[in-house]
C-alpha atoms as a PDB file:
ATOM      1  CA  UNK A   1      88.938  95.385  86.609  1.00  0.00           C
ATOM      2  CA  UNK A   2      87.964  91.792  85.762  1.00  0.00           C
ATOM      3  CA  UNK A   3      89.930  89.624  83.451  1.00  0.00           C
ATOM      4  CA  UNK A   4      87.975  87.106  80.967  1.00  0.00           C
ATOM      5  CA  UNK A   5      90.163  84.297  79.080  1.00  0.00           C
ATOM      6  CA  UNK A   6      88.991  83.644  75.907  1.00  0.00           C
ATOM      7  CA  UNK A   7      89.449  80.161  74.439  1.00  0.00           C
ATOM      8  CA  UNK A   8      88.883  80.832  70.624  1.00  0.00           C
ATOM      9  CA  UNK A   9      90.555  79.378  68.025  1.00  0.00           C
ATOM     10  CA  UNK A  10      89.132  81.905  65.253  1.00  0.00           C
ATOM     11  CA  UNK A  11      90.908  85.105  65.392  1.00  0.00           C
ATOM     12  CA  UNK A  12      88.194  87.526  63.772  1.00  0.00           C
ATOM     13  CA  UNK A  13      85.769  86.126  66.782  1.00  0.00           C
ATOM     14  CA  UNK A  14      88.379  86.777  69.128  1.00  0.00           C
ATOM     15  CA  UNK A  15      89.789  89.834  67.915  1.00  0.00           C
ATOM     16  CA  UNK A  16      85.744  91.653  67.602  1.00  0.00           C
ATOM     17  CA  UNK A  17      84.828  89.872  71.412  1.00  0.00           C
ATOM     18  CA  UNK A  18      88.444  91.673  72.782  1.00  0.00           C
ATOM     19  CA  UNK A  19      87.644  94.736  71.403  1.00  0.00           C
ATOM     20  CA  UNK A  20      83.775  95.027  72.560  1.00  0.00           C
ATOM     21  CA  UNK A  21      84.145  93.570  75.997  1.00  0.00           C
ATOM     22  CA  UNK A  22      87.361  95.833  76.357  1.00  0.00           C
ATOM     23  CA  UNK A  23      84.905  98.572  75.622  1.00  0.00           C
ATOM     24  CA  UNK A  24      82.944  98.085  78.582  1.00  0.00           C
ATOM     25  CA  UNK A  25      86.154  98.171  80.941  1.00  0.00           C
ATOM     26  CA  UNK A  26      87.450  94.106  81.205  1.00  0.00           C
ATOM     27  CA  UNK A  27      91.230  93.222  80.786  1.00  0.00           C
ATOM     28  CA  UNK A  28      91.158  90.304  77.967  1.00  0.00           C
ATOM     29  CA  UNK A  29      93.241  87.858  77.303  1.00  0.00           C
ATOM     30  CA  UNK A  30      93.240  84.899  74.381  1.00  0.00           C
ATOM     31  CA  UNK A  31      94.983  81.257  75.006  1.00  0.00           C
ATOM     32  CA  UNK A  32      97.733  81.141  72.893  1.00  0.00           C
ATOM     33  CA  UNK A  33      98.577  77.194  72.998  1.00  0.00           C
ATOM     34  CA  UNK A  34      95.103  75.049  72.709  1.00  0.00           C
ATOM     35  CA  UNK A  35      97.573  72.215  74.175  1.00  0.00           C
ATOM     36  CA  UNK A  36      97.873  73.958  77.340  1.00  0.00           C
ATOM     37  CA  UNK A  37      94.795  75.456  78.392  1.00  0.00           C
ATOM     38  CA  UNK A  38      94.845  74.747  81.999  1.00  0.00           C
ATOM     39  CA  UNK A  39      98.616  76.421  82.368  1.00  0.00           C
ATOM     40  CA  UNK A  40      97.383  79.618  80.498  1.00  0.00           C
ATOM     41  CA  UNK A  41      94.376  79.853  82.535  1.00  0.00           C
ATOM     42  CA  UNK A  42      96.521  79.534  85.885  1.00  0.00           C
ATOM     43  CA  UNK A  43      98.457  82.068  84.564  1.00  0.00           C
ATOM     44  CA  UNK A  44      96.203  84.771  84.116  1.00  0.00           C
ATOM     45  CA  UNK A  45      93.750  83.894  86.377  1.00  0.00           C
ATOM     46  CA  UNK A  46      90.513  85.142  84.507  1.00  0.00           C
ATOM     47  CA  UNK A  47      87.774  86.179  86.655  1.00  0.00           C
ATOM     48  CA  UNK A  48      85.453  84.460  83.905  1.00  0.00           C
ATOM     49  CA  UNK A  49      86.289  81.717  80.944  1.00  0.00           C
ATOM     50  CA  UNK A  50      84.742  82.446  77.317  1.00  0.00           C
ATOM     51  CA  UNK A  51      85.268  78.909  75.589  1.00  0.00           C
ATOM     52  CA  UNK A  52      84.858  77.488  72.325  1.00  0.00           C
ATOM     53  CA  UNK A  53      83.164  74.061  71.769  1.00  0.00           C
ATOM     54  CA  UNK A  54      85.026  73.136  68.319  1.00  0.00           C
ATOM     55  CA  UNK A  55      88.965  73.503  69.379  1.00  0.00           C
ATOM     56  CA  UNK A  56      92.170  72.405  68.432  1.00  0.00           C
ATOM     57  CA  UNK A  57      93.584  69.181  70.445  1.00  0.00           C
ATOM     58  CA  UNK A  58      90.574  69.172  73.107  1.00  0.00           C
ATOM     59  CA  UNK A  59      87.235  70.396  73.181  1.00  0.00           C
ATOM     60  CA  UNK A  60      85.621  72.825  75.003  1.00  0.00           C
ATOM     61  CA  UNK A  61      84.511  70.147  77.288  1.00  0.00           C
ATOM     62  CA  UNK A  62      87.463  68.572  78.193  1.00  0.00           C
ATOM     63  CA  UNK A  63      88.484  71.916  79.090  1.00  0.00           C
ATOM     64  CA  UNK A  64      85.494  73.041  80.873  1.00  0.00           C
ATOM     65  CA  UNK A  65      85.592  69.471  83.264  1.00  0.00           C
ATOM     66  CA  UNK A  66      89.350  70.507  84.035  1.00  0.00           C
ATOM     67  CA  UNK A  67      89.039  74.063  84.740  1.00  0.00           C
ATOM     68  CA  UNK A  68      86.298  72.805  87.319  1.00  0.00           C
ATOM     69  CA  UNK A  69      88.692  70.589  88.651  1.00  0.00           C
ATOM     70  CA  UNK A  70      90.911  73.298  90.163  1.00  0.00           C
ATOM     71  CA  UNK A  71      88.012  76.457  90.153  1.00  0.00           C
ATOM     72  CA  UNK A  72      84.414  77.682  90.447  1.00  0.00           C
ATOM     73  CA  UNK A  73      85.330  80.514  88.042  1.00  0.00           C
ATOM     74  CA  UNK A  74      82.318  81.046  85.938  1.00  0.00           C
ATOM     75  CA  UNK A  75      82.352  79.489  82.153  1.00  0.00           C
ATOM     76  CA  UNK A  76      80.287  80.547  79.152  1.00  0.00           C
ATOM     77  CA  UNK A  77      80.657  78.501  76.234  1.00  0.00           C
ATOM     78  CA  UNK A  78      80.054  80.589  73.003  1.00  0.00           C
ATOM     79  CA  UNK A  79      79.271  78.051  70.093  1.00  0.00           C
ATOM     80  CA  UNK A  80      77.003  77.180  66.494  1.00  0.00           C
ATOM     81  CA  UNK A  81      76.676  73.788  67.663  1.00  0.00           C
ATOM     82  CA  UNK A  82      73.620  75.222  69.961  1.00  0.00           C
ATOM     83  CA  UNK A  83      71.392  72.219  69.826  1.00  0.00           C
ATOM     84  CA  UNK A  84      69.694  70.998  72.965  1.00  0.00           C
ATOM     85  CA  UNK A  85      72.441  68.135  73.549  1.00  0.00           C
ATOM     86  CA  UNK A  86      75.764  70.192  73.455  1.00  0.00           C
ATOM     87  CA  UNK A  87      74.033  71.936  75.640  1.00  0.00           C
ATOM     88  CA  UNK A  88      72.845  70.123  78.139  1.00  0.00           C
ATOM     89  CA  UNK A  89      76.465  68.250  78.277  1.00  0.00           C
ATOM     90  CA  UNK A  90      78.208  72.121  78.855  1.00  0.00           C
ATOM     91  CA  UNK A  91      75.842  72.564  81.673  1.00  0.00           C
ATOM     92  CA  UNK A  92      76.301  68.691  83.155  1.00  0.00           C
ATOM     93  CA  UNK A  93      80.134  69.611  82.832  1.00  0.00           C
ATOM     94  CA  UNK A  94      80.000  72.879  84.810  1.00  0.00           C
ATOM     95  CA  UNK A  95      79.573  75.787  82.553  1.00  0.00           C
ATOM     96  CA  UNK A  96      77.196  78.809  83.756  1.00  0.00           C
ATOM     97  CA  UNK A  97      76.061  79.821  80.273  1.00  0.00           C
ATOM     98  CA  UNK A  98      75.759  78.392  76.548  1.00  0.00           C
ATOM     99  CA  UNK A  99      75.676  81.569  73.968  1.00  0.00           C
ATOM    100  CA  UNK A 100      74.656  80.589  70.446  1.00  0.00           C
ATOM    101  CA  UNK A 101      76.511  81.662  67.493  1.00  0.00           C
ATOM    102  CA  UNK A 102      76.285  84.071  65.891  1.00  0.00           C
ATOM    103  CA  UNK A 103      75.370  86.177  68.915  1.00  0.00           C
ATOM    104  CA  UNK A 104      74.842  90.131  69.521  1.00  0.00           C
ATOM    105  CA  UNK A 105      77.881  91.450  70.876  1.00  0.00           C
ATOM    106  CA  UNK A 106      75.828  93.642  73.021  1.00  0.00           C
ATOM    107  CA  UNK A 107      73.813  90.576  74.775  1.00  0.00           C
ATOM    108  CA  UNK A 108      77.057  88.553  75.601  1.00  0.00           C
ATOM    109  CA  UNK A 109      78.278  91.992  77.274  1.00  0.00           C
ATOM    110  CA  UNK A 110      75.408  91.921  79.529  1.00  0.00           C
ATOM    111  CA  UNK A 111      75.177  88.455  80.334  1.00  0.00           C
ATOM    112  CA  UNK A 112      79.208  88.485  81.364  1.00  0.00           C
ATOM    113  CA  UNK A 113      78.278  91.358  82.890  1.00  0.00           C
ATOM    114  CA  UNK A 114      75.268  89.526  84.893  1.00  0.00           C
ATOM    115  CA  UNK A 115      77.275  86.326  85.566  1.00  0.00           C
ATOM    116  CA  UNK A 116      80.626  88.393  87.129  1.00  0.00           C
ATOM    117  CA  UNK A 117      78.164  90.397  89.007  1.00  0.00           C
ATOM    118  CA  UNK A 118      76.377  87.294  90.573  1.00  0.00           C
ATOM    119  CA  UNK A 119      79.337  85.040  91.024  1.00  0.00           C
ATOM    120  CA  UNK A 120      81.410  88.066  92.770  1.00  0.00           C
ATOM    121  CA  UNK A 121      78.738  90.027  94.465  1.00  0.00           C
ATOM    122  CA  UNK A 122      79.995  88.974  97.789  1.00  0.00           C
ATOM    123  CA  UNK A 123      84.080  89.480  97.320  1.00  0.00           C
ATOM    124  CA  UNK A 124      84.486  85.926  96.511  1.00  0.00           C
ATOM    125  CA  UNK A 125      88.534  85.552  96.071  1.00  0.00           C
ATOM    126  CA  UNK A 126      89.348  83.308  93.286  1.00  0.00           C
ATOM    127  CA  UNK A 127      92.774  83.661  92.805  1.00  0.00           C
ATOM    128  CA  UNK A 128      94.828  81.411  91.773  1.00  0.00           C
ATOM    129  CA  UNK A 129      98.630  80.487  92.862  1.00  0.00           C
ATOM    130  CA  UNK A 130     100.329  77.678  91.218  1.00  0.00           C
ATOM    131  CA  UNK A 131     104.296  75.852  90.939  1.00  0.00           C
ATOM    132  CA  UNK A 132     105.198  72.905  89.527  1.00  0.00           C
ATOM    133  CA  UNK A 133     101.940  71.817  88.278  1.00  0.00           C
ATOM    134  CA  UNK A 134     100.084  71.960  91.609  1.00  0.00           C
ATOM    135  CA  UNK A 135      97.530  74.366  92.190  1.00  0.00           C
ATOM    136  CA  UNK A 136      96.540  76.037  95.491  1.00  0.00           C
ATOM    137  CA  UNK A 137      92.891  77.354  95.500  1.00  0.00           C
ATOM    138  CA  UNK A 138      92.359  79.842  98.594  1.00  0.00           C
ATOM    139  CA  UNK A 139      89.367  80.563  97.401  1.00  0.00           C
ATOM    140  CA  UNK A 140      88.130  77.255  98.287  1.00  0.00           C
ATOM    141  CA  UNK A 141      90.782  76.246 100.866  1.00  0.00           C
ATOM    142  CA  UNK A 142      91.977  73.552  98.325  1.00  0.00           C
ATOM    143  CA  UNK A 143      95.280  71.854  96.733  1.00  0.00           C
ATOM    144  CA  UNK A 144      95.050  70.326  93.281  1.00  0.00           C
ATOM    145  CA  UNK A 145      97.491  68.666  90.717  1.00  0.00           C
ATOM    146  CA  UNK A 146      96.990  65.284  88.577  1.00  0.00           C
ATOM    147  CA  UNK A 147      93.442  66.098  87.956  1.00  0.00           C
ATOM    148  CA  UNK A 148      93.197  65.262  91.870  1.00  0.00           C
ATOM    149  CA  UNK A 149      92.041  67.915  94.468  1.00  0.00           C
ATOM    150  CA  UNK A 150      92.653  67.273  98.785  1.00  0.00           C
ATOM    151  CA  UNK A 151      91.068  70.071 100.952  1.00  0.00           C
ATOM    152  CA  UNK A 152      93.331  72.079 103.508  1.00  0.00           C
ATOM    153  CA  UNK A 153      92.894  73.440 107.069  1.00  0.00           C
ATOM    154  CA  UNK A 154      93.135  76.543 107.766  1.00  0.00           C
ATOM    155  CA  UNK A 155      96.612  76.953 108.834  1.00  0.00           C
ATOM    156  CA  UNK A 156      97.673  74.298 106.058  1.00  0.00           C
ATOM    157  CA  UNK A 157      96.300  76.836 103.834  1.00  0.00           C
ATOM    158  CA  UNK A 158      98.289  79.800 105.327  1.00  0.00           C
ATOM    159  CA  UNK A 159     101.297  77.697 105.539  1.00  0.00           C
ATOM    160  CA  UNK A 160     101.173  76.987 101.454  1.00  0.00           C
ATOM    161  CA  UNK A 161     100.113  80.544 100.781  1.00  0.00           C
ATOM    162  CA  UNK A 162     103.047  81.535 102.277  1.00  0.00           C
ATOM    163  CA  UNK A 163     105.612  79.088 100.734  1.00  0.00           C
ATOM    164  CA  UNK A 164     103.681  79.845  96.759  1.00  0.00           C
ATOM    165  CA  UNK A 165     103.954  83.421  97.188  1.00  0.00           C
ATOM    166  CA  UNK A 166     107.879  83.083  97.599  1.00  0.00           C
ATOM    167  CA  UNK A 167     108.546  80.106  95.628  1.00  0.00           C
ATOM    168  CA  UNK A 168     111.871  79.604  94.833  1.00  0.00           C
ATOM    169  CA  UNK A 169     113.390  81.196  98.214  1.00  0.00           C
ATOM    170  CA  UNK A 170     113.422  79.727 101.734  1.00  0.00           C
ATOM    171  CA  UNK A 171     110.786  81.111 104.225  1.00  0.00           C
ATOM    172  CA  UNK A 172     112.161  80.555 107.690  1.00  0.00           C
ATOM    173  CA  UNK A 173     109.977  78.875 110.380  1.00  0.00           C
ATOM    174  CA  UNK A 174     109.549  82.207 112.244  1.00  0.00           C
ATOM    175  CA  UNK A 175     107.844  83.874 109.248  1.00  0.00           C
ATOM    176  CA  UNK A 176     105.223  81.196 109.297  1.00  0.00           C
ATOM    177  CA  UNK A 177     104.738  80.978 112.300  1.00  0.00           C
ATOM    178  CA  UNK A 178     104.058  84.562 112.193  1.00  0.00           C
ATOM    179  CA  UNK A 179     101.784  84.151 109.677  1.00  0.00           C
ATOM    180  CA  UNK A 180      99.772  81.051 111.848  1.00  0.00           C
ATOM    181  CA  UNK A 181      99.457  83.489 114.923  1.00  0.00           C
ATOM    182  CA  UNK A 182      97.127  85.927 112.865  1.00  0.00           C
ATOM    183  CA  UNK A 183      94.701  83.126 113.722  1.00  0.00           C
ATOM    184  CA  UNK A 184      92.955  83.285 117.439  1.00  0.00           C
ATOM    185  CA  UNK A 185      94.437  79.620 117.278  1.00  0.00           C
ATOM    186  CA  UNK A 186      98.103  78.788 119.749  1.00  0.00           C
ATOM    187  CA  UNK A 187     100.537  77.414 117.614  1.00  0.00           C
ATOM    188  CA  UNK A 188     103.977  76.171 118.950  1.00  0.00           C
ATOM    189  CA  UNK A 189     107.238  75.083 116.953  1.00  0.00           C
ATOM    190  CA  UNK A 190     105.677  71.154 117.229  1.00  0.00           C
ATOM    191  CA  UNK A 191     102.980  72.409 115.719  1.00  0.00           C
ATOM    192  CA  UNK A 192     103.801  73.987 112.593  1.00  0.00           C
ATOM    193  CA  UNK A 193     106.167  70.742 112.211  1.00  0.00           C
ATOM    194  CA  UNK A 194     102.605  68.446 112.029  1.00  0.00           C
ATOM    195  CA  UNK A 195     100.977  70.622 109.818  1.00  0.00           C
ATOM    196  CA  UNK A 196     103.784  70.271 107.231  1.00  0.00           C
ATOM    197  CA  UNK A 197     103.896  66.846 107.593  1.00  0.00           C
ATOM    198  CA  UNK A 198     100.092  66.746 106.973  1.00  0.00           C
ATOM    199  CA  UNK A 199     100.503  69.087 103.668  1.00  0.00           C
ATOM    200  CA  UNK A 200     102.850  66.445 102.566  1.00  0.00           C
ATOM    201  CA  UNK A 201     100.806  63.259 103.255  1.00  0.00           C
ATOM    202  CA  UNK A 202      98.109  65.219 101.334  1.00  0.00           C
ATOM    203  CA  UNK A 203     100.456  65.820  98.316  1.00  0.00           C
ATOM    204  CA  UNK A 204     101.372  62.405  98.366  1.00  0.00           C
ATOM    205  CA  UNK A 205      97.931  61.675  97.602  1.00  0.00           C
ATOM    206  CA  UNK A 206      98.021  63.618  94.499  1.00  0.00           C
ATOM    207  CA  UNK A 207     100.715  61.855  93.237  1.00  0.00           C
ATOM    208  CA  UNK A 208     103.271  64.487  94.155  1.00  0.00           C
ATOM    209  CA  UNK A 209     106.341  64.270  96.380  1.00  0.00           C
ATOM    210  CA  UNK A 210     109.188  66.470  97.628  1.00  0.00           C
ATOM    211  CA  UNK A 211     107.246  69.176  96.797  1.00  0.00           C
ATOM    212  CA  UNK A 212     107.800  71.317 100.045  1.00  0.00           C
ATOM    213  CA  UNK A 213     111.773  71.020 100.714  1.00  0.00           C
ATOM    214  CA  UNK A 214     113.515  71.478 104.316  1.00  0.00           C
ATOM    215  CA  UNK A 215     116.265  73.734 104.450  1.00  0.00           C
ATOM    216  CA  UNK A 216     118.207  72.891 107.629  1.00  0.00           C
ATOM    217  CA  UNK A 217     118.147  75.209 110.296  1.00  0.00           C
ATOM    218  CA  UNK A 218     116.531  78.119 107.677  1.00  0.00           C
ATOM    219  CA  UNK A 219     113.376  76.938 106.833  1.00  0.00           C
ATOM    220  CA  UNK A 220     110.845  75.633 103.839  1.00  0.00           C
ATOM    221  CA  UNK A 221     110.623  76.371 100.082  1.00  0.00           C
ATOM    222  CA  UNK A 222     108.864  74.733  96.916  1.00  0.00           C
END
């Protein structure tokens, strides 16, 4: 089942979208806090954004540029400000769609329905894992935080999967290597030792530090 975030500060809009889109077999969701977009949207980790132009504390375009900065997820903006420039600046910002208010319920079902269908016809993974305010992307083999993205290697990417999928509790050194030899690659104990040094160097360049922390003789955790 896919999951759309809707970013709608009128409640009878949202409330008639949840119910007809629900209809047709999506999970909804609607953003709670218009301050912190971003967090809610790593939280539920939509499969597709509906978004407002006219919102409280940022506009749909601020939010729009910084959803792109962390995902490819698609992004419809439903609006009554449909002339040619807000939409030309919702395309130039990322978004896959601009739907004019006051729309047919029925054509915004079938052109979610279109864009989910042509974004994810090929399994494309886009989910999201995030701690701290950094965001890992294996989707698109990325790290982001501070509005900032680095890319990751492969096994940097299958070291920080592991680490975000038990934050909060050591992983020892065996478990990741583990996880490294599912790759036709040989990795030794030196090895995984680089690659974490590299994941940090590449933090550091986001502004973050002592994000990944060494438990003697156990292991990593963030």
């Amino acid at each position: 089942m896919y999951k759309i975030l809707v970013v709608e500060d009128d409640e009878t809009i949202v409330q008639i979208v949840k119910r007809h889109l629900q209809s047709w077999g999506y999970e909804v969701f609607q953003v709670e806090d218009f301050a912190h977009v971003i967090q809610e949207f790593v939280q539920k980790d939509p499969q597709l954004v509906l978004l407002d132009l006219k919102l409280p504390f940022y506009n749909g375009f601020h939010w729009c540029e910084e959803i792109r900065k962390i995902s490819q997820v698609p992004v419809l903006f439903l609006s009554s400000a449909a002339d040619n420039m807000n939409m030309v600046m919702a395309m130039s910002r990322g978004a896959d769609d601009f739907i004019a208010k006051p729309f047919d319920l029925d054509v915004l079902a079938a052109k979610v329905q279109a864009v989910l269908r042509r974004t994810y016809a090929f399994g494309q993974n886009s989910s999201l894992l995030e701690h701290n305010g950094v965001v890992l992307n294996p989707g698109n083999g990325t790290i982001s935080a501070n509005g900032q993205q680095a890319d990751l290697t492969k096994n940097e990417l299958k070291i920080l999967q592991i680490l975000f999928e038990h934050q909060g509790r050591v992983v020892s050194r065996d478990a990741i290597m583990t996880k490294l030899w599912e790759s036709d690659s040989f990795v030794d104990d030196n090895t995984l030792t680089v690659n974490i040094t590299r994941i940090r160097r590449k933090l550091e360049s986001l502004g973050i530090r002592d994000f990944i922390v060494t438990k003697k003789g156990l292991g990593y955790m963030v």
